[in-house]
N, C-alpha and C. Protein backbone atom coordinates (compact mmCIF):
# COMPACT_ATOMS: atom_id res chain seq x y z
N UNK A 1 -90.09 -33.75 33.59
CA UNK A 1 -90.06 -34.36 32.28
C UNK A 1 -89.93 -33.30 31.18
N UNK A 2 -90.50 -32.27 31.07
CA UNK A 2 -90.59 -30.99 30.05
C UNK A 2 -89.26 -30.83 30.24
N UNK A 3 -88.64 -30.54 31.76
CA UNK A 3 -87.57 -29.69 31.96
C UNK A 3 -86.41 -30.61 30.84
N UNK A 4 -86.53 -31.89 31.13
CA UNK A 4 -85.31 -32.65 30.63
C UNK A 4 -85.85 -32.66 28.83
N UNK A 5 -87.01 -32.23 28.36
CA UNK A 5 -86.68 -32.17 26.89
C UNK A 5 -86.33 -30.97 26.18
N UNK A 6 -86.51 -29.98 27.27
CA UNK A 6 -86.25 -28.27 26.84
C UNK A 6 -84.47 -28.56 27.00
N UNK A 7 -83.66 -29.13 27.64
CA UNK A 7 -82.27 -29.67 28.13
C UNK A 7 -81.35 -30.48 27.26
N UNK A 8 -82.60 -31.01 26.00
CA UNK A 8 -82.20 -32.20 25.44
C UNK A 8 -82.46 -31.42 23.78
N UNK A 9 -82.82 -30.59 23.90
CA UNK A 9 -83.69 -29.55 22.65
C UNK A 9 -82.53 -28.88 22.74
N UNK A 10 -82.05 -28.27 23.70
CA UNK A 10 -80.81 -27.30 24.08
C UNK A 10 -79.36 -27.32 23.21
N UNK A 11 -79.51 -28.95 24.17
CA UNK A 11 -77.84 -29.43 23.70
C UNK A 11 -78.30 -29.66 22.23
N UNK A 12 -79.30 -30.18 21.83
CA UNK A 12 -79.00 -30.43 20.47
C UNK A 12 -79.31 -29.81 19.41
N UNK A 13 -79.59 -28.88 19.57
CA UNK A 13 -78.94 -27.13 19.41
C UNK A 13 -77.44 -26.90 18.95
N UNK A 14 -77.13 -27.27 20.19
CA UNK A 14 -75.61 -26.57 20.15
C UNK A 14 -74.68 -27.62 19.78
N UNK A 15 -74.91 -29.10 19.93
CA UNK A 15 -74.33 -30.03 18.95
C UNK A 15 -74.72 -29.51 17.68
N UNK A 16 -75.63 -29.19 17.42
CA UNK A 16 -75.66 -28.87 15.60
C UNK A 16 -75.11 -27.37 14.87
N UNK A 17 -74.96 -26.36 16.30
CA UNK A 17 -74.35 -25.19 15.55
C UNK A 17 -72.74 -25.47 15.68
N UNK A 18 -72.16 -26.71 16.60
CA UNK A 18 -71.23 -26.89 16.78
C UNK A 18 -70.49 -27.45 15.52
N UNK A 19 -71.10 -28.54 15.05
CA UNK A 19 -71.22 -29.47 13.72
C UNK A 19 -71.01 -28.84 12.44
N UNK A 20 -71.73 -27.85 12.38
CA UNK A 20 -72.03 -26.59 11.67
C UNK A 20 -70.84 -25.57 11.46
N UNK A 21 -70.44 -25.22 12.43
CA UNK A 21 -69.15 -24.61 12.59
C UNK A 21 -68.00 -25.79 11.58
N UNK A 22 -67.55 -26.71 12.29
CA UNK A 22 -66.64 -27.63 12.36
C UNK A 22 -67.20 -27.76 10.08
N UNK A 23 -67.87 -28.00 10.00
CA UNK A 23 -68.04 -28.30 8.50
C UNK A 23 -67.06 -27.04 7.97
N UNK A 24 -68.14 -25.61 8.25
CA UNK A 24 -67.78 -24.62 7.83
C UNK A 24 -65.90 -24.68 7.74
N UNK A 25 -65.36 -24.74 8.62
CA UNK A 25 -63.85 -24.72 9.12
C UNK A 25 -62.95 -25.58 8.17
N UNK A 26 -63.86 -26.57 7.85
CA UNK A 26 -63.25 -27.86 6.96
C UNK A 26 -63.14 -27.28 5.57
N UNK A 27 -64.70 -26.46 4.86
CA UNK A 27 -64.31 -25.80 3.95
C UNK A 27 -63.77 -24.53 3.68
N UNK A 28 -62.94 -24.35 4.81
CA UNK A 28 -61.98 -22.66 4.70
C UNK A 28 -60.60 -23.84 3.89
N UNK A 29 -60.65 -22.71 2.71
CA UNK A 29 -59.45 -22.65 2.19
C UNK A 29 -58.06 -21.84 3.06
N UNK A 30 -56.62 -22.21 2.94
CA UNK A 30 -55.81 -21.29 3.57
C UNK A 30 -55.28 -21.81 2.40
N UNK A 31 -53.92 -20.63 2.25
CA UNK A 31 -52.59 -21.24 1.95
C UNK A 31 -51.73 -22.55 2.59
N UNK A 32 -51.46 -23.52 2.08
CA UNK A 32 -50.03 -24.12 2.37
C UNK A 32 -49.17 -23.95 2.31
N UNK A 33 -48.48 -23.10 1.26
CA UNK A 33 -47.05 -23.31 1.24
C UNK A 33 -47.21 -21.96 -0.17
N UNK A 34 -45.99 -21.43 -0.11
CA UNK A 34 -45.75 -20.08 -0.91
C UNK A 34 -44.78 -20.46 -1.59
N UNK A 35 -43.94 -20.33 -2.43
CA UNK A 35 -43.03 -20.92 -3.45
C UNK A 35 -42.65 -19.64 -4.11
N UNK A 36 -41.60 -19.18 -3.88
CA UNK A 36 -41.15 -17.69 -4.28
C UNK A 36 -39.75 -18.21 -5.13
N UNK A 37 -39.73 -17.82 -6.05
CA UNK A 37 -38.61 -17.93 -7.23
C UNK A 37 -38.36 -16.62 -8.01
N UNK A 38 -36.68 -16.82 -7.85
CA UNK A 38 -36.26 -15.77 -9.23
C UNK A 38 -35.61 -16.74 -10.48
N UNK A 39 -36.06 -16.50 -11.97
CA UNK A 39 -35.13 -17.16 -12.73
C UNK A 39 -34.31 -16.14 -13.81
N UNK A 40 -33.75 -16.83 -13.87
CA UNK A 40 -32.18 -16.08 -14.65
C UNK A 40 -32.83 -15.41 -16.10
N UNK A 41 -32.74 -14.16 -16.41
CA UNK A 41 -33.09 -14.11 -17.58
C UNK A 41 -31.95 -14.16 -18.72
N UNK A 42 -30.44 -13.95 -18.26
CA UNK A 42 -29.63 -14.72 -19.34
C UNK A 42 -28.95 -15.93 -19.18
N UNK A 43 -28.96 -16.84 -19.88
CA UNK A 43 -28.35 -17.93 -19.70
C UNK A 43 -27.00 -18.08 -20.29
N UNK A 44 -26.02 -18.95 -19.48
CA UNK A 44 -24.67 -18.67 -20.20
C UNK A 44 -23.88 -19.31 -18.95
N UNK A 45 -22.79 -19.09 -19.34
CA UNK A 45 -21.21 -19.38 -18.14
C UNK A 45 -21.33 -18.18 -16.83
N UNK A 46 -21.72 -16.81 -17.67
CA UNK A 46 -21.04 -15.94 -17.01
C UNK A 46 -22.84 -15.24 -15.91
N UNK A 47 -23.31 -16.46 -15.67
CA UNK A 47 -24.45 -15.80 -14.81
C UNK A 47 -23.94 -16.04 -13.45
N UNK A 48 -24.57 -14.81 -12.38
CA UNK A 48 -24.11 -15.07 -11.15
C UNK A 48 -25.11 -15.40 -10.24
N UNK A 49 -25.22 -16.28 -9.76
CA UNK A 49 -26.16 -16.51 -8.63
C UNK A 49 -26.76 -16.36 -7.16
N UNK A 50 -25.43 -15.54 -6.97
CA UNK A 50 -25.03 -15.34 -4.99
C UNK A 50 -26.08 -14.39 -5.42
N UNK A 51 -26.19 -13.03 -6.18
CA UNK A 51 -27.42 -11.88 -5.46
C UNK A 51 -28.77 -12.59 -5.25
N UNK A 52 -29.42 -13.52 -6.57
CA UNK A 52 -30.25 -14.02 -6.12
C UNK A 52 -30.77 -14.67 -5.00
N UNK A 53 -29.60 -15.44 -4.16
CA UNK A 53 -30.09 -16.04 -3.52
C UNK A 53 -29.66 -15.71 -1.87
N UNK A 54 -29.00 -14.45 -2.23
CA UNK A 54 -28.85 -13.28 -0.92
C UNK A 54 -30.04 -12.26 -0.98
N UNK A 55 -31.01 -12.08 -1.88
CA UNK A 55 -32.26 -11.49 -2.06
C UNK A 55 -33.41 -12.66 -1.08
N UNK A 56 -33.06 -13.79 -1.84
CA UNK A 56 -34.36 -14.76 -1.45
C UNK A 56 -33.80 -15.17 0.29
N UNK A 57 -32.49 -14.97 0.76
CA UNK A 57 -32.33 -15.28 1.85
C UNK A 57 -32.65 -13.97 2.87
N UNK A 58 -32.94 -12.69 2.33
CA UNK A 58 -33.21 -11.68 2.60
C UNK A 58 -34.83 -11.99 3.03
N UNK A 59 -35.45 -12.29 2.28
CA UNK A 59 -37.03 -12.06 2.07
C UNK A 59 -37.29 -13.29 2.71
N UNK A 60 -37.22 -14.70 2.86
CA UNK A 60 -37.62 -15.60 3.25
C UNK A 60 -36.93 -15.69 4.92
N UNK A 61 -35.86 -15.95 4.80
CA UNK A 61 -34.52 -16.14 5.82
C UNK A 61 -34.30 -18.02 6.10
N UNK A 62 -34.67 -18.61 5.13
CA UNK A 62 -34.45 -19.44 4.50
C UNK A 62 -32.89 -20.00 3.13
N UNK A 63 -32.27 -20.77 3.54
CA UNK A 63 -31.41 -21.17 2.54
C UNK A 63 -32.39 -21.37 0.97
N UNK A 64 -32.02 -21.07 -0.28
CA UNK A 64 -32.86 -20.97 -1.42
C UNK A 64 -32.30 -22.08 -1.86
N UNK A 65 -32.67 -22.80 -3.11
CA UNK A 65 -32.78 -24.08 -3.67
C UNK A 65 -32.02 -23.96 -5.36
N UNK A 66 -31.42 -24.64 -5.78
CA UNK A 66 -31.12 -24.28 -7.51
C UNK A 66 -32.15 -24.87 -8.04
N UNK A 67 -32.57 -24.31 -9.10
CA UNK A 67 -33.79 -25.28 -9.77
C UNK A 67 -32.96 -25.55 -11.15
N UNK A 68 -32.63 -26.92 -11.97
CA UNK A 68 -31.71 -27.53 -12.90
C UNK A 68 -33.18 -27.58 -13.88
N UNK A 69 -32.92 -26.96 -15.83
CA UNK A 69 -33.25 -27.15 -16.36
C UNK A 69 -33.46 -29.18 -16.91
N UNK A 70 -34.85 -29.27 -16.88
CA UNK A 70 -34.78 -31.07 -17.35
C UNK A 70 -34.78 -31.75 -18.87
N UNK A 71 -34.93 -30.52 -19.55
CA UNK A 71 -34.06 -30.75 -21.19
C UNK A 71 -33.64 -29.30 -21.66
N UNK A 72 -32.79 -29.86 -22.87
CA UNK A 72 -32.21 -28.63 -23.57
C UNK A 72 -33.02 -27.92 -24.74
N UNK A 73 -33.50 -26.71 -24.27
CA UNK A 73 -34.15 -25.81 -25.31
C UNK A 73 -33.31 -24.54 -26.42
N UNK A 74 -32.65 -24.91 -27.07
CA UNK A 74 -31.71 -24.67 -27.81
C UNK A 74 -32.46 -23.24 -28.39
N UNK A 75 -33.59 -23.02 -28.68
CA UNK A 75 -33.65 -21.77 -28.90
C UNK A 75 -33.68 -20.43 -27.53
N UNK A 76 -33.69 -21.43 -26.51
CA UNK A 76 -33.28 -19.88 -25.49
C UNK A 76 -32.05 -20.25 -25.14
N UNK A 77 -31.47 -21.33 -25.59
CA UNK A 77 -29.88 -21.19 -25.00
C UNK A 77 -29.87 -22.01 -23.78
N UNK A 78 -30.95 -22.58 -23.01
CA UNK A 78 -30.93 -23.51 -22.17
C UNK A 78 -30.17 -25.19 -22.22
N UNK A 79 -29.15 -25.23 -21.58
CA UNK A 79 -28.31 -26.85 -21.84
C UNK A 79 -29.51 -27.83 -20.37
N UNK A 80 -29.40 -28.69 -20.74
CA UNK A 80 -29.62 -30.10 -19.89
C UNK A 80 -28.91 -29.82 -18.81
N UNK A 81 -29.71 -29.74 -16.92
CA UNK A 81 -29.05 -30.23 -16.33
C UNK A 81 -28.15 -28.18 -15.92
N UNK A 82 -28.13 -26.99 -16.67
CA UNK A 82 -27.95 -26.02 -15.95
C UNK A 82 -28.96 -25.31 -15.34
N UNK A 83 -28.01 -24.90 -13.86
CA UNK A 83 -29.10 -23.89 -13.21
C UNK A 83 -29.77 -22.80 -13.79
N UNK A 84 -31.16 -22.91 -13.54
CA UNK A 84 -31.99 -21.73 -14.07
C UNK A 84 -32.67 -21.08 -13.76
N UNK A 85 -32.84 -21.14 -11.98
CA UNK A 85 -33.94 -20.58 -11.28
C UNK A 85 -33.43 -21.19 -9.72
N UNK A 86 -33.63 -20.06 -8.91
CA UNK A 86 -33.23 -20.20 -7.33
C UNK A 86 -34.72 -20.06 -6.76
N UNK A 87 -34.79 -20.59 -5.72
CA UNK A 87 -36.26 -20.70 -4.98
C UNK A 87 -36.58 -21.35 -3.56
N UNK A 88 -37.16 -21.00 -3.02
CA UNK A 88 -37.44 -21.04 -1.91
C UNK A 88 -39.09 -21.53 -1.32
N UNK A 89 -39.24 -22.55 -0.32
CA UNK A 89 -40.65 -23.13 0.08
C UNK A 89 -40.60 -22.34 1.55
N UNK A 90 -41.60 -21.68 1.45
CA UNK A 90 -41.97 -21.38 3.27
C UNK A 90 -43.36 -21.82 3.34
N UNK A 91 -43.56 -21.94 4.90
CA UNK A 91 -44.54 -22.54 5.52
C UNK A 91 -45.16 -21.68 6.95
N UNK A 92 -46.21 -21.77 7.07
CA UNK A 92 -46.70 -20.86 8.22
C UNK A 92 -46.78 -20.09 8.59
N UNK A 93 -46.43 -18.97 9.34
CA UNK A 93 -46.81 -17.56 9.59
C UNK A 93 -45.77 -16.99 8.51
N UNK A 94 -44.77 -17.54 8.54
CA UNK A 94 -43.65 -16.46 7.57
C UNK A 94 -44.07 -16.55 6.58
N UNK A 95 -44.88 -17.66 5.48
CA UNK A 95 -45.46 -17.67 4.40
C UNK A 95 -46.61 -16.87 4.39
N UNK A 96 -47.71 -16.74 5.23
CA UNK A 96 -48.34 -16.12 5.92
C UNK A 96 -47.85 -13.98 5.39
N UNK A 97 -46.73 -14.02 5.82
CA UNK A 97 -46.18 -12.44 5.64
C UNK A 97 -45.74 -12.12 4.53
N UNK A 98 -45.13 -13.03 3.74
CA UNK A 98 -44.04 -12.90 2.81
C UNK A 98 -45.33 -12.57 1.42
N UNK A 99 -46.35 -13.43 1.54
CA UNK A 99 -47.82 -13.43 0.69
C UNK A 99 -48.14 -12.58 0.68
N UNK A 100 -48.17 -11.35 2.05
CA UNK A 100 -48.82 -10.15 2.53
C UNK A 100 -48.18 -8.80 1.50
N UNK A 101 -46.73 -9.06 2.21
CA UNK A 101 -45.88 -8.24 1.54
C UNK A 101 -45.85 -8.28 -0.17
N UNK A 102 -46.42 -9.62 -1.43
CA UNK A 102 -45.94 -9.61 -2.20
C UNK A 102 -47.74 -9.06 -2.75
N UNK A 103 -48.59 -9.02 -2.13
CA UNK A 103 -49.98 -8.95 -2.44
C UNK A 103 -49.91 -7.20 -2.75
N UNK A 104 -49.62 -6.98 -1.20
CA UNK A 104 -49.29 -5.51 -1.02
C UNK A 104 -48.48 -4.56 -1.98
N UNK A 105 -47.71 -5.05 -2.87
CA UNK A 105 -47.40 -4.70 -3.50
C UNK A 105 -48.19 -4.29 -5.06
N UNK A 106 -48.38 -5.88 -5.27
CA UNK A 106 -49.59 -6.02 -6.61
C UNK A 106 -50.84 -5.15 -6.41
N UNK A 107 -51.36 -4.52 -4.94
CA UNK A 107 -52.28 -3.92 -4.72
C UNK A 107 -53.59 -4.66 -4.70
N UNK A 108 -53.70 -6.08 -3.81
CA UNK A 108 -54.29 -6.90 -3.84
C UNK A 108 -55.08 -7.17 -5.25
N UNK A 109 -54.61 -6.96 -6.10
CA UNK A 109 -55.74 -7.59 -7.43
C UNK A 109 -54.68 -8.65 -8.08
N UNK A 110 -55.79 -9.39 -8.68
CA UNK A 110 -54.65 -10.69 -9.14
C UNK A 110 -56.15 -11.08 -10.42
N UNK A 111 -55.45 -11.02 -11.46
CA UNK A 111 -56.10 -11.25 -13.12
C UNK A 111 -56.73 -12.87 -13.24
N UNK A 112 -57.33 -12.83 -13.63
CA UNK A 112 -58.54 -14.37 -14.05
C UNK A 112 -57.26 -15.34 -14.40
N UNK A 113 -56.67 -14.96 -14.69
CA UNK A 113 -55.32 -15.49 -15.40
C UNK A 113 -54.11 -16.36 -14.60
N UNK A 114 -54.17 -15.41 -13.55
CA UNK A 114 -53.38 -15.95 -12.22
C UNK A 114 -53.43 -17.20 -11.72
N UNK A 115 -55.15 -17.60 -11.67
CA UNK A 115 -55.21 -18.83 -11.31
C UNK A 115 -55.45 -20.24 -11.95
N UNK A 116 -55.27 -21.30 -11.62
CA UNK A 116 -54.96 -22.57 -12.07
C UNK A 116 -56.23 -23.49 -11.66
N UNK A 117 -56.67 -23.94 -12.59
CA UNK A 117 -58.52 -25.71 -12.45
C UNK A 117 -57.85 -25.28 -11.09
N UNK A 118 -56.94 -25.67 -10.41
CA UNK A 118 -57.18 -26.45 -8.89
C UNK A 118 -57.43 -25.15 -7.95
N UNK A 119 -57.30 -24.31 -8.31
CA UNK A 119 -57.53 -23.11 -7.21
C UNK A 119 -56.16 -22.29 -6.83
N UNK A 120 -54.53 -23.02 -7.25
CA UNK A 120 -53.89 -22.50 -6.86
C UNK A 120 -53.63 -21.10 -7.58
N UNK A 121 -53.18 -20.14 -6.87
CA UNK A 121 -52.49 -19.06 -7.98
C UNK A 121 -50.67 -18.71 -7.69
N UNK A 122 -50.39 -17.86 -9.04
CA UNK A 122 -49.34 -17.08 -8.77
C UNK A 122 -49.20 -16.41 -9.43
N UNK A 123 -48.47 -15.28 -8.99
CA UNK A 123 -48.31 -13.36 -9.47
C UNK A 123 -46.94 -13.43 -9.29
N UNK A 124 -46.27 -12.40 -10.10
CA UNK A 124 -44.73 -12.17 -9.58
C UNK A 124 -44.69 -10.20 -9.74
N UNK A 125 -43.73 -9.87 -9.42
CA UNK A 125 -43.56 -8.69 -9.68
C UNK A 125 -42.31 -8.11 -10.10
N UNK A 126 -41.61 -6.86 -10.29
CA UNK A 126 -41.18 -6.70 -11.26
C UNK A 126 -39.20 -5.99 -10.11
N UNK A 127 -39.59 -5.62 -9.26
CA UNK A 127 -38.60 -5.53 -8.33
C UNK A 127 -38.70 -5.89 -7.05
N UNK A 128 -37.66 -6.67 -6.38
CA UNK A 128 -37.56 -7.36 -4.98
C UNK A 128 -37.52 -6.17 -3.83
N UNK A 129 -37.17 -4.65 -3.85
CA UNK A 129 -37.01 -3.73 -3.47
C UNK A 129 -38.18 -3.33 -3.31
N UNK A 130 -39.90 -3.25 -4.30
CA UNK A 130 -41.06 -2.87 -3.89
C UNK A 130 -41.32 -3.71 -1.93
N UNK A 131 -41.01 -4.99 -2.00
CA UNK A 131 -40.66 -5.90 -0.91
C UNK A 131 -40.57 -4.90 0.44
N UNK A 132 -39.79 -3.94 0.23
CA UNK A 132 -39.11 -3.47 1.69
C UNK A 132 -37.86 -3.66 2.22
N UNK A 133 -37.36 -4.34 0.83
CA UNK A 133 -35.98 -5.11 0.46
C UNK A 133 -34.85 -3.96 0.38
N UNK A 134 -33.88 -3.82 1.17
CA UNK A 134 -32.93 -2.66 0.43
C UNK A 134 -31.93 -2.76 -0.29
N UNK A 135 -32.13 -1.69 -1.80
CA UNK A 135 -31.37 -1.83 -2.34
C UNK A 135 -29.92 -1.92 -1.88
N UNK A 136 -29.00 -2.95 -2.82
CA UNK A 136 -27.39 -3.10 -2.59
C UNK A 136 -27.11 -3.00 -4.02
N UNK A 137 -26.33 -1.97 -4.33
CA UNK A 137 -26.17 -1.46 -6.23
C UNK A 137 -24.80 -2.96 -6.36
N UNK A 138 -24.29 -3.67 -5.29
CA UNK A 138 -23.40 -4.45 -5.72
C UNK A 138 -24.85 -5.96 -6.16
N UNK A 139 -25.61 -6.39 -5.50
CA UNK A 139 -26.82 -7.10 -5.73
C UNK A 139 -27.44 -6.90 -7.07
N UNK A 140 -28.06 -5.67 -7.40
CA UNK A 140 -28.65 -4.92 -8.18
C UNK A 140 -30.18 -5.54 -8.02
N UNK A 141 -31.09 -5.56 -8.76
CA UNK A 141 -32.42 -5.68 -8.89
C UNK A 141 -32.88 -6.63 -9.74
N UNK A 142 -33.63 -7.60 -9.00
CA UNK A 142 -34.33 -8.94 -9.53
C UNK A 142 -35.82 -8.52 -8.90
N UNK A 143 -36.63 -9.80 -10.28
CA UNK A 143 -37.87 -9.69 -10.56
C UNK A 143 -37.99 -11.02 -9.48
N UNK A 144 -39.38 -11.37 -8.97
CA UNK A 144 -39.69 -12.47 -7.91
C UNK A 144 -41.10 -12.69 -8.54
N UNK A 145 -41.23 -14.59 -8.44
CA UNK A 145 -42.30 -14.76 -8.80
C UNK A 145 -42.88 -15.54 -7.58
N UNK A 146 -43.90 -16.08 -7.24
CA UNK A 146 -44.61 -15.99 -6.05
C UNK A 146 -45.64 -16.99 -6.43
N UNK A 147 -45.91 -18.59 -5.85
CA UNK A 147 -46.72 -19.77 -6.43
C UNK A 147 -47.47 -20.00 -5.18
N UNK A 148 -48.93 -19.74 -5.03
CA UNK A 148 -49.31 -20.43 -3.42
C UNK A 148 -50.26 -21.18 -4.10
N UNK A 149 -50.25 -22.15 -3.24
CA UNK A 149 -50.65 -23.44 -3.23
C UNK A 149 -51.87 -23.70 -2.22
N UNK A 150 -52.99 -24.13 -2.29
CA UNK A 150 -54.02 -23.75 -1.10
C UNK A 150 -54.53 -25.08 -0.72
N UNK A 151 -55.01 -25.01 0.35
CA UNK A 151 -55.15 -26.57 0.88
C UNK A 151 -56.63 -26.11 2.07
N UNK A 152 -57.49 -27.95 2.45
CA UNK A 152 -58.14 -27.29 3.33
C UNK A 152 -57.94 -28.37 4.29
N UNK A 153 -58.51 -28.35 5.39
CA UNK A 153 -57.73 -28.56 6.45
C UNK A 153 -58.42 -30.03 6.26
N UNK A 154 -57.85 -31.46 6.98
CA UNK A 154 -58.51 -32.63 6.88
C UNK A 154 -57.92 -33.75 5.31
């Protein structure tokens, strides 16, 4: 009779460090999803878009996305409806690296500023080449901005 409550004391023990665990796990934050964008800093006819998005197909290995202005801001020269920003969503281990590589750069510190009420942040930096990216003088050098989004599991 002892034996079966020292047995029953045991397991329920280890149901509760188990339980315990499983909570803990629920409140780990990770990343979801990384959101890496370059946007155009002149606007006009004569902007080109292929380096950008031979940079972001470089760094991601992902096809990149146009992002279309949704009204016209006449003091930067922005029309309704033109491209203004190329970008890219990764997911899972490659988001996972691409975060690593853009952290690594910033020198893991990121300003009070960075982040957003919900917890998400984003940093950008100032050349795609800090990356590990190699320069192409026909490409030339773009700035990358970098949006993660954090989620918990459940």
């Amino acid at each position: 009779m002892v034996l079966e409550l020292l047995q029953d004391a045991r397991l329920r023990e280890a149901d509760q460090a188990l339980c315990r665990k499983r909570m803990f796990m629920k409140n780990y934050a990770s990343h979801r999803k990384v959101c890496v964008a370059i946007v155009v800093e002149v606007f006009g006819k004569n902007v080109v878009y292929s380096g950008m998005c031979i940079v972001l197909e470089q760094l991601t290995g992902q096809q990149p996305v146009f992002s279309k202005a949704r009204y016209t801001v006449r003091s930067f020269g922005i029309r309704r409806n033109e491209k203004i920003a190329v970008h890219c969503t990764v997911r899972g281990a490659k988001a996972e690296e691409i975060l690593e590589r853009g952290l690594k750069v910033r020198e893991y510190e990121l300003r009070k500023e960075n982040f957003s009420g919900t917890g998400n942040f984003g940093f950008g930096i100032q050349e795609h080449i800090d990356l590990g990216i190699k320069y192409d003088p026909s490409i030339g050098i773009y700035g990358l901005d970098f949006y993660v989004v954090l989620g918990r599991p459940g």
